[in-house]
Structures are given as structure tokens and as C-alpha cells.
Protein backbone atom coordinates (compact mmCIF):
# COMPACT_ATOMS: atom_id res chain seq x y z
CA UNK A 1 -90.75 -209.64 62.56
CA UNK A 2 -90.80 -208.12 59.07
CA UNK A 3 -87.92 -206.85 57.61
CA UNK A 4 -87.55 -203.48 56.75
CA UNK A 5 -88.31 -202.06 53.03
CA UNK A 6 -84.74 -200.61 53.03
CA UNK A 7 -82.88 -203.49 54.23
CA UNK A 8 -84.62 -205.37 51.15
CA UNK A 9 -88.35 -206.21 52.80
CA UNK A 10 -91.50 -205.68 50.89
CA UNK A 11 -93.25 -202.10 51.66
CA UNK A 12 -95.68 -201.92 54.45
CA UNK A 13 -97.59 -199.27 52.30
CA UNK A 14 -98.88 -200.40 48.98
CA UNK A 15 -100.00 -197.60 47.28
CA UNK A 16 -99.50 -193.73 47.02
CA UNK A 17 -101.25 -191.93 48.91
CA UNK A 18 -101.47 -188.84 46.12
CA UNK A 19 -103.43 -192.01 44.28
CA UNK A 20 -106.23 -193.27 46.56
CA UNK A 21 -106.06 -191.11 49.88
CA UNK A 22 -106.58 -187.56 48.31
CA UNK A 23 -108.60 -185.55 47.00
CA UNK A 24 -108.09 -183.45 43.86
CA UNK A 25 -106.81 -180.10 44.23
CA UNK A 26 -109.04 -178.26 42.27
CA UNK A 27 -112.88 -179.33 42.41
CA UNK A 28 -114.53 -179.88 38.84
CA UNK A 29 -116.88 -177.07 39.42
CA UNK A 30 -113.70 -175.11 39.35
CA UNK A 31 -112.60 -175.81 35.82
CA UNK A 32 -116.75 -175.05 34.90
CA UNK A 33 -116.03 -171.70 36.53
CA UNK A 34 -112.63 -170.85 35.10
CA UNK A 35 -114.10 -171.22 31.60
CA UNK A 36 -116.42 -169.11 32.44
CA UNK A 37 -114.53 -166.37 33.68
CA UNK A 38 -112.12 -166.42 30.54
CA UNK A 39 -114.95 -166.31 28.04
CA UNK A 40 -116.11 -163.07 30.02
CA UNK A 41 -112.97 -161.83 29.80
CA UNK A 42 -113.31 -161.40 33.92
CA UNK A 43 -109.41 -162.38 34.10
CA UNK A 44 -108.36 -159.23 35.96
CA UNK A 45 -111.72 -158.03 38.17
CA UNK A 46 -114.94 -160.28 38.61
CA UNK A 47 -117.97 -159.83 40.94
CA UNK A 48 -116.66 -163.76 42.10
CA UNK A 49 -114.41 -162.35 44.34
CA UNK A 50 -116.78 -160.13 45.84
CA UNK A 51 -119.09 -163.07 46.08
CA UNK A 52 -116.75 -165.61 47.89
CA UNK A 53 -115.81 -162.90 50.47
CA UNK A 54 -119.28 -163.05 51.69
CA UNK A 55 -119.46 -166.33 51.33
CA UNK A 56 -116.01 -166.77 53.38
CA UNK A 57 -117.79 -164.32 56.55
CA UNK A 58 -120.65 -166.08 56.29
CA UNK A 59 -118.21 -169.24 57.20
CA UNK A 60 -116.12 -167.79 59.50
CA UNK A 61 -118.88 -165.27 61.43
CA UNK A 62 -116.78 -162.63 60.34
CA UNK A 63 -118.15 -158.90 59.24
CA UNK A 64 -115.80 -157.94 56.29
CA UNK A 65 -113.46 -159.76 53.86
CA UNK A 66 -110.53 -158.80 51.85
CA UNK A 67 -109.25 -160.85 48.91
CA UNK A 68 -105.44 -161.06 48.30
CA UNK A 69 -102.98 -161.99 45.90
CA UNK A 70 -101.74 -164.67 48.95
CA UNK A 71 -101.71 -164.88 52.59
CA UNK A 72 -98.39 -162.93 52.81
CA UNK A 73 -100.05 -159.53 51.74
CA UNK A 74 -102.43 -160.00 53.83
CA UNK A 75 -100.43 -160.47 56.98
CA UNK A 76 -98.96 -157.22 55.26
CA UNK A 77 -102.14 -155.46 55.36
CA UNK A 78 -103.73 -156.47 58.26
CA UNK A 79 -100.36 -155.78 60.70
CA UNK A 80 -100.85 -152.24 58.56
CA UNK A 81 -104.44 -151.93 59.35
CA UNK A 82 -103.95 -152.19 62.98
CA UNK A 83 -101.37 -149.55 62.96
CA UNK A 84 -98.31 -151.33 62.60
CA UNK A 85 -95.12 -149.02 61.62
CA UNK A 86 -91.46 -147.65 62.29
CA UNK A 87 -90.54 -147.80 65.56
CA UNK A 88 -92.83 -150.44 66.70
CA UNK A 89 -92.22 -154.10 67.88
CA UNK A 90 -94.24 -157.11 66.62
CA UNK A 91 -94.15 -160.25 68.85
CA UNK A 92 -94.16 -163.64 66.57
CA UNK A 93 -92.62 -166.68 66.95
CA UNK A 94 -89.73 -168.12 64.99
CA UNK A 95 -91.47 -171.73 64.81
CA UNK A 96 -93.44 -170.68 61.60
CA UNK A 97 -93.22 -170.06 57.63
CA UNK A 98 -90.96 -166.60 57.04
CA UNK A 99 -94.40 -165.13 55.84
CA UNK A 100 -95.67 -164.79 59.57
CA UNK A 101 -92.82 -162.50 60.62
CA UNK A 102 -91.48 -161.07 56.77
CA UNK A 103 -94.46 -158.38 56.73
CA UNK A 104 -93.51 -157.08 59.90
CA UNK A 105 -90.25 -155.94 58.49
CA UNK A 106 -92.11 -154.43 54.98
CA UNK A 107 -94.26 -152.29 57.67
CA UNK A 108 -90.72 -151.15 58.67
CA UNK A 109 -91.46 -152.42 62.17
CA UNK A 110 -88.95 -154.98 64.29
CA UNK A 111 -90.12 -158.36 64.94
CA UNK A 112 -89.29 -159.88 68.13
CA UNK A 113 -88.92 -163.73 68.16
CA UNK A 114 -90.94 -165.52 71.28
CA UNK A 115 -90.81 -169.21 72.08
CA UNK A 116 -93.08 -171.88 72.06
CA UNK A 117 -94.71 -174.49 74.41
CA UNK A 118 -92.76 -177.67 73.26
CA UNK A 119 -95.69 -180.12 74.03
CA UNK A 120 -98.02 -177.90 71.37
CA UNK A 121 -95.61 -176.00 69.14
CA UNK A 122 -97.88 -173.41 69.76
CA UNK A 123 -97.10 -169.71 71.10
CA UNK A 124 -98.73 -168.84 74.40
CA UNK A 125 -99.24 -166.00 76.68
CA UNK A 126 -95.99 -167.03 78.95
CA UNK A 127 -94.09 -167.31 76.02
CA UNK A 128 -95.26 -163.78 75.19
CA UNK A 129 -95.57 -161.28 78.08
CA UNK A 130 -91.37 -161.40 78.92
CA UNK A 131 -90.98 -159.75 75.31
CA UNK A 132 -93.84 -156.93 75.94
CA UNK A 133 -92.22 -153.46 75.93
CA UNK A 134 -93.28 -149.78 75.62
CA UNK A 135 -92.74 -150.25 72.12
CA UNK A 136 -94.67 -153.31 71.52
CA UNK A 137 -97.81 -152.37 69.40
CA UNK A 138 -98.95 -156.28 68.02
CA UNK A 139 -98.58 -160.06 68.19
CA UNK A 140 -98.88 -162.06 65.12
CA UNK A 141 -100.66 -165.43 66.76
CA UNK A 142 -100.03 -168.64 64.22
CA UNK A 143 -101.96 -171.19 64.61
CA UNK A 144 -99.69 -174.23 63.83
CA UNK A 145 -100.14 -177.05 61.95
CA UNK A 146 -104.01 -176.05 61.77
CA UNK A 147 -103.89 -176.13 66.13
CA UNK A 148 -105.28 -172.96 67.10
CA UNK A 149 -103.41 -171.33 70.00
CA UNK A 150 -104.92 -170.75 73.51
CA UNK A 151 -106.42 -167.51 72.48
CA UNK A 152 -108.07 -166.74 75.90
CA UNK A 153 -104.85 -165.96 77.90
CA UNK A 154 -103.31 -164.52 74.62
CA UNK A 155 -106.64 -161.73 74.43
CA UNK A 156 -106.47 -160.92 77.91
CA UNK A 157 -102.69 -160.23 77.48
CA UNK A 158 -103.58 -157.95 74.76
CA UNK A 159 -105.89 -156.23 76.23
CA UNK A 160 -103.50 -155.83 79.42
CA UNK A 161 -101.03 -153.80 77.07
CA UNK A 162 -103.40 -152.76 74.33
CA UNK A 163 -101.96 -154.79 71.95
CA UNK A 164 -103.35 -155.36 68.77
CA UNK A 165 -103.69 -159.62 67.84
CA UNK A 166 -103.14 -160.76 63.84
CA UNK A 167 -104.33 -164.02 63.77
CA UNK A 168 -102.31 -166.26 61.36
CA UNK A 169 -104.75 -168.83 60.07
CA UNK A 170 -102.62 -170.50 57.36
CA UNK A 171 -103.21 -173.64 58.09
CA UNK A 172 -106.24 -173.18 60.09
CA UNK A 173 -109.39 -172.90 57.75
CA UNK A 174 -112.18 -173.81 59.77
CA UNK A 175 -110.59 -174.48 62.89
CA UNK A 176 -112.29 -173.36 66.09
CA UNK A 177 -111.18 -172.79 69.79
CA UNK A 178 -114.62 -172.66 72.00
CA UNK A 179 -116.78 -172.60 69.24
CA UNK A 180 -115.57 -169.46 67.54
CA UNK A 181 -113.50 -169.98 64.52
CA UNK A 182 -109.83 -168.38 64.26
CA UNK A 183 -109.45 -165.36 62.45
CA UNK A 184 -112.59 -163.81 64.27
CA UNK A 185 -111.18 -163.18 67.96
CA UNK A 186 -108.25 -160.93 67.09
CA UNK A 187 -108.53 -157.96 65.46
CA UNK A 188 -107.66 -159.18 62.16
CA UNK A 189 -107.84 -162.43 60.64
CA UNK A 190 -105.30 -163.88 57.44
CA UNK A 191 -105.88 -166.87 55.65
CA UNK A 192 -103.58 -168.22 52.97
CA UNK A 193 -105.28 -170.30 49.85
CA UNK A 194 -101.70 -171.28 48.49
CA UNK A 195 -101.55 -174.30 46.67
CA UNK A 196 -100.46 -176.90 49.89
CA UNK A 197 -103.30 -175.11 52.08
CA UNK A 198 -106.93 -177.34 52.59
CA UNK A 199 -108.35 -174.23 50.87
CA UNK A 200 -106.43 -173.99 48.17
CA UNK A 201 -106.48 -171.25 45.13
CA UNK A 202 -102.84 -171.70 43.96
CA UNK A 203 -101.75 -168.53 45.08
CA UNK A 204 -104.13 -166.39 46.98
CA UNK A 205 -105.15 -165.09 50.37
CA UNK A 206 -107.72 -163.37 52.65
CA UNK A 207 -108.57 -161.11 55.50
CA UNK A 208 -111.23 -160.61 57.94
CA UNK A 209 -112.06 -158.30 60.17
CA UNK A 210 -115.02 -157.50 62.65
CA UNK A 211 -113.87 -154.08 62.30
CA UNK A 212 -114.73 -151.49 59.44
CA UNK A 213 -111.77 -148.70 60.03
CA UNK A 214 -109.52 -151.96 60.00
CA UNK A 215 -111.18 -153.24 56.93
CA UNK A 216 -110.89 -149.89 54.73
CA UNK A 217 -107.39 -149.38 56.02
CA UNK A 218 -106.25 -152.60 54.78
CA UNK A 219 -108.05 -151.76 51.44
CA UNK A 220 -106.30 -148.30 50.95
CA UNK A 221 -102.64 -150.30 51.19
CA UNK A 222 -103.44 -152.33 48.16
CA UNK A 223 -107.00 -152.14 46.57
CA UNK A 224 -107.65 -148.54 45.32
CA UNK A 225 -110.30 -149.83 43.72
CA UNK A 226 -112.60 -150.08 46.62
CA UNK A 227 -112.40 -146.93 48.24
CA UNK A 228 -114.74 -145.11 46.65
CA UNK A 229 -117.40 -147.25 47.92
CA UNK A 230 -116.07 -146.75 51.16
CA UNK A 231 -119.06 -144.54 52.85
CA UNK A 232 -118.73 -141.40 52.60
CA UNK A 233 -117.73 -140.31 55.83
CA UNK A 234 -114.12 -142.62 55.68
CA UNK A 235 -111.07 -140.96 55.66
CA UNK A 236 -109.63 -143.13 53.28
CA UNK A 237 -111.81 -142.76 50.76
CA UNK A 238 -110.39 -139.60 49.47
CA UNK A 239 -106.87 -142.18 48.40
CA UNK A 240 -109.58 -143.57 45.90
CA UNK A 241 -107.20 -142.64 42.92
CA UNK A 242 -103.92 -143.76 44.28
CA UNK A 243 -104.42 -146.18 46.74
CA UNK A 244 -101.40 -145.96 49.70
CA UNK A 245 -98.88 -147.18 47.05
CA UNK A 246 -99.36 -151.47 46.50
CA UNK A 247 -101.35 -153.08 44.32
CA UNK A 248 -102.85 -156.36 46.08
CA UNK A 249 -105.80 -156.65 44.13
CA UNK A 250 -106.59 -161.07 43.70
CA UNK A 251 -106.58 -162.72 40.20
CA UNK A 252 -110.64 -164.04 39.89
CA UNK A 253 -109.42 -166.97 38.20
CA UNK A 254 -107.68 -168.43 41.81
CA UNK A 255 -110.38 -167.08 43.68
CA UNK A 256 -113.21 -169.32 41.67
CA UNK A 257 -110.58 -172.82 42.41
CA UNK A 258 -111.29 -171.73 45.94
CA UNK A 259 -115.01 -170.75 45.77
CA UNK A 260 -115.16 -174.36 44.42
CA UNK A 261 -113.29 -175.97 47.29
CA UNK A 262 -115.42 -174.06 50.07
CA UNK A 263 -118.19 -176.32 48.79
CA UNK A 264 -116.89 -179.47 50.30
CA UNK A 265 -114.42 -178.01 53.25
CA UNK A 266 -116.63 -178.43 56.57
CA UNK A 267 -117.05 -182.59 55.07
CA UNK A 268 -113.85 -182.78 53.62
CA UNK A 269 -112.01 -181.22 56.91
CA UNK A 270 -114.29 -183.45 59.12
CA UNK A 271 -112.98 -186.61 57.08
CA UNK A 272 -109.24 -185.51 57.66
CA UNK A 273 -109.61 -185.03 61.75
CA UNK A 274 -111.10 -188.73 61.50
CA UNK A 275 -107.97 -190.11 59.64
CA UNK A 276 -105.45 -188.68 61.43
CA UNK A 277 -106.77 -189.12 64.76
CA UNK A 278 -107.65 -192.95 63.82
CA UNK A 279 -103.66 -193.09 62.60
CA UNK A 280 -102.90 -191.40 66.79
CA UNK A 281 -104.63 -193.91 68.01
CA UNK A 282 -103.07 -196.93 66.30
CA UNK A 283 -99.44 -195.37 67.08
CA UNK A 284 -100.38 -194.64 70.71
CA UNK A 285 -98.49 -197.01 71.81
CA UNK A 286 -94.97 -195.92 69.80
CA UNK A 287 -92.54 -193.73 72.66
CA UNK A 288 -90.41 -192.51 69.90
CA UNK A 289 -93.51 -190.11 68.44
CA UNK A 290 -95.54 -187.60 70.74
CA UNK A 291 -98.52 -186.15 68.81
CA UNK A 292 -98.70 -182.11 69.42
CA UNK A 293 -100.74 -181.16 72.44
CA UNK A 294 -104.22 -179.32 71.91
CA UNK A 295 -105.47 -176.51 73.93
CA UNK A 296 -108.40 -176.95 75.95
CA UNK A 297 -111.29 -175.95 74.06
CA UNK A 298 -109.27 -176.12 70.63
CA UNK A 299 -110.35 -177.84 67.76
CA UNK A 300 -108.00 -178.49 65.51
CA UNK A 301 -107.61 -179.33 61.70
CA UNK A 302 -105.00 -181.31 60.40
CA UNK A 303 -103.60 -179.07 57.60
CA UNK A 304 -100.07 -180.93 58.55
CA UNK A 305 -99.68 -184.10 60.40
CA UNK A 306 -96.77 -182.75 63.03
CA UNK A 307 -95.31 -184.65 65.15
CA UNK A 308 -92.13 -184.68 68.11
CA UNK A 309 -89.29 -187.35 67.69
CA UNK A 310 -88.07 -188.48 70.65
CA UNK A 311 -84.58 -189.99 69.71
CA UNK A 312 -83.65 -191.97 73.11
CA UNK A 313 -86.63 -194.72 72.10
CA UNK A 314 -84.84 -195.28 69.36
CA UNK A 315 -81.83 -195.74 70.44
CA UNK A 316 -80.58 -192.19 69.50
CA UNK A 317 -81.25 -193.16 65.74
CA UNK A 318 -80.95 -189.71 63.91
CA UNK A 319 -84.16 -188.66 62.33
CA UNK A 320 -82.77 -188.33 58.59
CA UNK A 321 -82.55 -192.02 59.11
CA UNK A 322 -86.18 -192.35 60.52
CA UNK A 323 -87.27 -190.28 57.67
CA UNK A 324 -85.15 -192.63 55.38
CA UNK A 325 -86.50 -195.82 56.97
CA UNK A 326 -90.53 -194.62 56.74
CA UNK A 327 -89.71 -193.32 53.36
CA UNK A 328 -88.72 -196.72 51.90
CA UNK A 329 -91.67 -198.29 53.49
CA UNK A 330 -93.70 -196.33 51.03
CA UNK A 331 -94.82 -193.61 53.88
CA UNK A 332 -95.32 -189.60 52.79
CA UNK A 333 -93.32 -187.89 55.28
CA UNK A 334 -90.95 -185.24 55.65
CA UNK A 335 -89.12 -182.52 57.93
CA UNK A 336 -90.00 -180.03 59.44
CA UNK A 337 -88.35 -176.00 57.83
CA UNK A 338 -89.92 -174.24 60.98
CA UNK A 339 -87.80 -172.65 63.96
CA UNK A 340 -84.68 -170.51 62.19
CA UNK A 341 -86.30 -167.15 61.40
CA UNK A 342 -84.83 -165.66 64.93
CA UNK A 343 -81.68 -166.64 63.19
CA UNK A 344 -81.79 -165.43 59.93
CA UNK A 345 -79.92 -162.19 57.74
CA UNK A 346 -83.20 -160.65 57.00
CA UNK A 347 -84.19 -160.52 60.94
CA UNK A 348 -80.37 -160.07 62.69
CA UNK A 349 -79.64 -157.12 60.33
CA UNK A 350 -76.77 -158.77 58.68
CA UNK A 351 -77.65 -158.32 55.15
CA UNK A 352 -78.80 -155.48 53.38
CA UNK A 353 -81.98 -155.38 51.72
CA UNK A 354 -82.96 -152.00 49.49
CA UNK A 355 -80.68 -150.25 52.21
CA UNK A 356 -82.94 -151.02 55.18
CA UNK A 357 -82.14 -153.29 58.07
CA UNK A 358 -84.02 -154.30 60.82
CA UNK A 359 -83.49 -151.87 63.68
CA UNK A 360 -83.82 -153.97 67.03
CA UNK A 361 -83.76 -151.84 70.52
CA UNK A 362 -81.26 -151.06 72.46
CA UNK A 363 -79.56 -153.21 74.23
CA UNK A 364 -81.80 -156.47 72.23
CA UNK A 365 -79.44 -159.38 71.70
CA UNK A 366 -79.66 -160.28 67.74
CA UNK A 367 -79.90 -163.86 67.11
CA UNK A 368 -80.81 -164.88 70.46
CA UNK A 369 -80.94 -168.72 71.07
CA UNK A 370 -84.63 -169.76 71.64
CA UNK A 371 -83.82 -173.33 73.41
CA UNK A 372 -87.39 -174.84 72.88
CA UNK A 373 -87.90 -173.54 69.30
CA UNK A 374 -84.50 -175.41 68.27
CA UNK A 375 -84.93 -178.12 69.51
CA UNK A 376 -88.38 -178.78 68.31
CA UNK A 377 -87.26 -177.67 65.04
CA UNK A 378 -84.45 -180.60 65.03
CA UNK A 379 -87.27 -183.31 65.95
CA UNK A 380 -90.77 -182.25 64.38
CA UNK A 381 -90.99 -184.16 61.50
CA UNK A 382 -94.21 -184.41 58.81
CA UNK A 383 -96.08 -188.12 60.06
CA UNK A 384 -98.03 -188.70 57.24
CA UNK A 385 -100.28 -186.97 54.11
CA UNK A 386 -103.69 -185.83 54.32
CA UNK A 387 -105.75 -188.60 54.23
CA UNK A 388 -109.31 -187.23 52.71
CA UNK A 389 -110.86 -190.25 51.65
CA UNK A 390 -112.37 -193.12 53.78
CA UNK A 391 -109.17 -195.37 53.20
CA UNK A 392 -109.06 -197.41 56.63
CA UNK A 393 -106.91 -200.18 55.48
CA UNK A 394 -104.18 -197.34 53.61
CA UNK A 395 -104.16 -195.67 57.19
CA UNK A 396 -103.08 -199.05 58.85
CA UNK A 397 -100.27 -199.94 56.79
CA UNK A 398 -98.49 -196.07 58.03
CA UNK A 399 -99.19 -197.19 61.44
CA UNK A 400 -97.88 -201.05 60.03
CA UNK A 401 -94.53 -199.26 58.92
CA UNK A 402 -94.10 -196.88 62.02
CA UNK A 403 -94.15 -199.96 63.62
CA UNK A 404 -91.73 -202.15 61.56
CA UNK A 405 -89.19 -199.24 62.89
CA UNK A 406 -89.45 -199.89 65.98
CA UNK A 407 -89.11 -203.77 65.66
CA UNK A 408 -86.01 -203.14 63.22
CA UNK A 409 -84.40 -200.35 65.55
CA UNK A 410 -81.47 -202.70 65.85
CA UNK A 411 -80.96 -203.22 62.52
CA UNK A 412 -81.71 -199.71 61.48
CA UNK A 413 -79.21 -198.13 64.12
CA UNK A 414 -76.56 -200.64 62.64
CA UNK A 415 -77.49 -199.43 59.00
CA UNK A 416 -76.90 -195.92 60.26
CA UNK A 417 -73.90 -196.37 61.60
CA UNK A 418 -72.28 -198.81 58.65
CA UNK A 419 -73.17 -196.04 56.27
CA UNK A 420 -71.94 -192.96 58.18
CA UNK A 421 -75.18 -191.36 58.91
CA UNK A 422 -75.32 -191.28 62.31
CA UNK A 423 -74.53 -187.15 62.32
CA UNK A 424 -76.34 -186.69 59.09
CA UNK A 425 -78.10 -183.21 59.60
CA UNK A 426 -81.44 -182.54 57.62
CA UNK A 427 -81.38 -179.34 55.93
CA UNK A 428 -84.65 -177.98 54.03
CA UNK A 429 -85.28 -174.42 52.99
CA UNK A 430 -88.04 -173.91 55.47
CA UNK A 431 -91.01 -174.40 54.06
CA UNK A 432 -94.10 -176.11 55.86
CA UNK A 433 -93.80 -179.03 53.73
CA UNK A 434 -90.40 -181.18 52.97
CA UNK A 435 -90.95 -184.27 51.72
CA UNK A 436 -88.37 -186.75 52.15
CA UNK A 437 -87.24 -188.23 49.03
């Protein structure tokens, strides 16, 4: 049995994985591009956004696209394209980034918190239909860990209630569920190209839409600049010289770092689903990690390796110390920040913010415990990086260290409890990635 890295063994993983299992974020037809751009002077406006918009519906199947300055504005436009305002009700789940469920609240609508399934982390049409009231008028529908949801059952719902479906695609770009890839089967699409994302811009997002009104109301929130080509027959091209008060036009010079990283994403994405899956099935045999459950007819991409602890076959060793343990051994990994929005100020109404709180309806109980989301939140933890290059022998020594904590569980458990860490709570500030350190 090989002793563990932290009780003074040698490392299971030998090198970084940032060194020899990634790619690098921006593409060197990006920095071509960039140049470019800045010795036009196209630093502000450029036809290059206009460009990868077409090039990003020709990718998805999608009719229109809408640059952003991040995925967050877009969520704000597109719940605002769809009709979204005071008095209504937004169903979103609480296991997500604060970006899924913040817009809501800038649309001066209330969002109300839903569950998920435990086994996929993923909200469903169960989890959804209990919440549905008078005053429901959307459902913001994330797609977790690049998973898409069961969209089928979560449609038909919508179309039950004539609800309007935001598709949160994150972490999803490129991911399908029966052939049609998410953004396209609600009525708006958002994609974030933040730096983490496996499209990545450094800060920048976009929405699509098979639907025009939807598309020029989303431009009149933000992008005055495009309604006078609007045809001429749109109401909202008469806002042409004041837009409806924002200003969400992208920065070109984020846009071309993307443009460059669409080249490669259908190979590169391919080459991550092969990694990770290879890693699943050389852990397969470890109790104390359950990979996150795919849909029928899902495809997912593995924008974050996710997976469930399951404490009792470890001996009830606390996850910090899991973390801890894999850490040592050389392993990427980190915990999860998803699962506390239900719970925080901005959403309960206990703190003030520009004077406006979130108005929940009567008789709605603030704060209410979601049971599933909590607990997955205390035992999803990040497995391992993105592995984008063919490095089968990096990929075994993860599995090689997963392994070594299951051999040492004895010895770890004793180290936990020698060093008063058996309680030890992880606490992150709820972003999608925490690396342990």
C-alpha cells in the first residue's frame, strides 16, 4: 500500500495539470486578431462581433445572436425580452452561480428557489411544477456542470402554464440533449465566455433566440445601437436614440479571444468528454464518489468535473480532509460554492440594496430549507481539471491518488481526528470553481 503524500509519501500525480493537460486560454490566432483590432482602432465597435454572432447561430442552429459584456447581462436581457417584470415570479434553482437568479431581481421580479434531483444536480419538471403560481411568468433552466437538463418534461411544463424557459448555458457550449443543442429549445438562450468557461473571452457573453420580437427586445435594454436596423415595422426601433436605459454593448477585443477559440471547440470539447469519462471509468469502482447522473438523451460537456461524496465509505471522513488528502497527492480539485442563494440577504429581503428588496408573496416562507440542494452543496466537490490534451498516463495517476485514499482511509481518519478536523466546515464564496489549496 502506498503511503499517502500528506503523511510524507511521494505524490501519485507528477506534474501540473495547468502544465501538460491544458490547453492555452487564448488561441494564437487570438493575439493575431487583437493586434489587429488595436491598430484599427476597432477597440470600442468592430464588424467582429457581428461576425462571430453568425458564426455562433450557425453553431448552435440558432436564428439571432446578441453579444454581451458577460453572461450575467444577458440572463438580464433575455428574462427582459420574454417579459419578465414587477410583480412576476421566476422559478430557478439555488444549486447555481448567483448570476442565474441575480437578474431576476434587476428585472424587479421575485425569484423563487426550486430543488434539484440529487442523483443529477440538475432541476427538473417535479422539482418545478409545486412552485408554479398565477404569478409565475418564467423558469431560468441551468444546465449544470455542462449536463443539460431534461428539457422535454421541462417544455411541456411550460407550455402547460405558458411559461416562458431562459436557458442558462454557462457551462454548456456545445452541449446537446436529442440532438438539439441548449440554448435553442427555450425561448432564449445565454451563454457566458468568462474567463473559467470552455469558450472563453475573459469577460463576455451571448444570447440567442429563434425569435425576432425577443431578439430586438433584448437589444433595446442595452444596445441602442442596433435599433435602427431593426426593420422598419418594430416597435422598438423608434428607442434608437436612447436605448431602454443600459448600455451592454461587448468590448471587440474579448469577442476576437473567443472567435479564436470557436475554431477548435467541437475537437477540443470532444477530447474533454474522452478524459473525463476514461477518469469514471477507472474510479468506477470507488463507493465514496458517485459521478452526476445524465438525462436520457443528454449529452453532456464537462465544463466542471462534479462529483457527490458519499462520507459513510469513508468512514465519515469530512470532505475538507478528502480535499486535503487529494490535494497533497498533487490532484486539482476543489469545492463546490453552489446551493446558498435561497439563503442569502439579496434573495430573503434582509438587506437593503438602492432601497429595493425582494418582494416575495404572501404568505411565501423566506429562506426556506431546500433539503436536497444542502446537502448536495455540503458533498459536491470539483474531481479533477479539464483534461484537453491526450495525456492517458496524467489521467491514471488522479484515479492512482483517489485510490491511495481509500487504501489510507485509516490513516487519514486518524490524521483528521489528531489534528482537530473532523468538524472542519469548507467555506468558499460561491463561485463554480474553488480550488483547494
Amino acid at each position: 500500500m502506498s503511503k499517502l503524500a500528506l503523511l510524507g509519501g511521494e505524490k501519485a500525480v507528477k506534474q501540473s495539470s495547468g502544465a501538460i493537460a491544458t490547453l492555452p486560454l487564448v488561441r494564437e490566432r487570438a493575439y493575431e486578431t487583437v493586434t489587429d483590432l488595436m491598430r484599427k482602432g476597432q477597440i470600442s465597435t468592430s464588424p467582429i462581433v457581428q461576425d462571430f454572432e453568425k458564426r455562433w447561430c450557425e453553431y448552435t442552429g440558432a436564428t439571432y445572436g446578441l453579444c454581451f459584456p458577460n453572461g450575467t447581462t444577458s440572463i438580464q436581457a433575455g428574462l427582459f425580452a420574454v417579459g419578465v417584470g414587477p410583480g412576476d415570479e421566476v422559478i430557478v434553482p439555488s444549486f447555481t452561480f448567483w448570476a442565474s437568479a441575480g437578474p431576476i431581481v434587476v428585472n424587479n421580479a421575485t425569484p423563487i428557489f426550486c430543488e434539484v434531483d440529487s442523483e443529477s444536480h440538475l432541476m427538473t419538471a417535479e422539482t418545478i411544477e409545486p412552485l408554479i403560481t398565477s404569478k409565475t411568468k418564467a423558469i431560468v433552466v441551468v444546465h449544470v456542470w455542462g449536463t443539460p437538463a431534461d428539457m422535454d418534461p421541462i417544455l411541456a411544463l411550460a407550455k402547460k402554464y405558458n411559461l416562458k424557459v431562459v436557458e442558462d448555458c454557462s457551462h454548456a457550449h456545445g452541449a446537446k440533449y436529442k440532438g438539439k443543442m441548449v440554448g435553442t429549445m427555450g425561448d432564449v438562450g445565454c451563454f457566458s465566455m468568462q474567463g473559467s468557461k470552455t469558450l472563453a473571452a475573459g469577460e463576455a457573453g451571448i444570447l440567442v433566440t429563434n425569435n425576432a420580437d425577443y431578439y430586438a427586445r433584448a437589444a433595446a435594454l442595452g444596445q441602442y445601437e442596433r435599433l435602427s436596423k431593426l426593420p422598419e415595422d418594430c416597435e422598438y426601433r423608434k428607442y434608437s436614440l436612447t436605448g431602454f436605459g443600459y448600455k451592454h454593448r461587448v468590448n471587440p477585443l474579448a469577442i476576437a479571444i473567443a472567435d479564436a477559440a470557436l475554431d477548435d471547440l467541437t475537437e477540443t470539447n470532444a477530447l474533454r468528454n474522452k478524459n473525463a469519462a476514461y477518469l469514471e471509468s477507472l474510479i468506477s469502482d470507488l463507493d465514496y464518489i458517485t459521478v452526476q447522473k445524465v438525462p436520457e438523451g443528454a449529452e453532456r460537456l464537462y465544463a466542471y468535473h462534479y462529483v457527490r461524496y458519499n462520507p459513510a465509505a469513508l468512514k465519515g471522513l469530512n470532505l475538507n480532509t478528502l480535499l486535503k488528502a487529494a490535494a497533497a497527492e498533487g490532484v486539482s480539485c476543489g469545492s463546490c460554492g453552489y446551493g446558498r442563494l435561497h439563503l442569502a440577504p439579496l434573495y430573503t429581503g434582509d438587506g437593503i440594496w438602492g432601497g429595493r428588496q425582494t418582494i416575495y408573496p404572501e404568505g411565501f416562507e423566506k429562506g426556506k430549507a431546500l433539503p436536497v440542494t444542502e446537502d448536495l452543496a455540503s458533498r459536491a466537490f470539483m474531481l479533477a481539471p479539464r483534461f484537453e490534451k491526450d495525456v492517458p498516463e496524467h489521467i491514471q495517476q488522479y484515479a492512482e491518488a483517489y485510490h491511495k485514499i481509500l487504501e489510507n482511509v485509516d490513516e487519514l481518519v486518524e490524521y483528521e481526528i489528531k489534528n482537530n478536523l473532523r468538524s472542519v466546515k469548507i467555506d468558499n464564496d460561491g463561485r463554480s470553481i474553488n480550488i483547494y489549496k
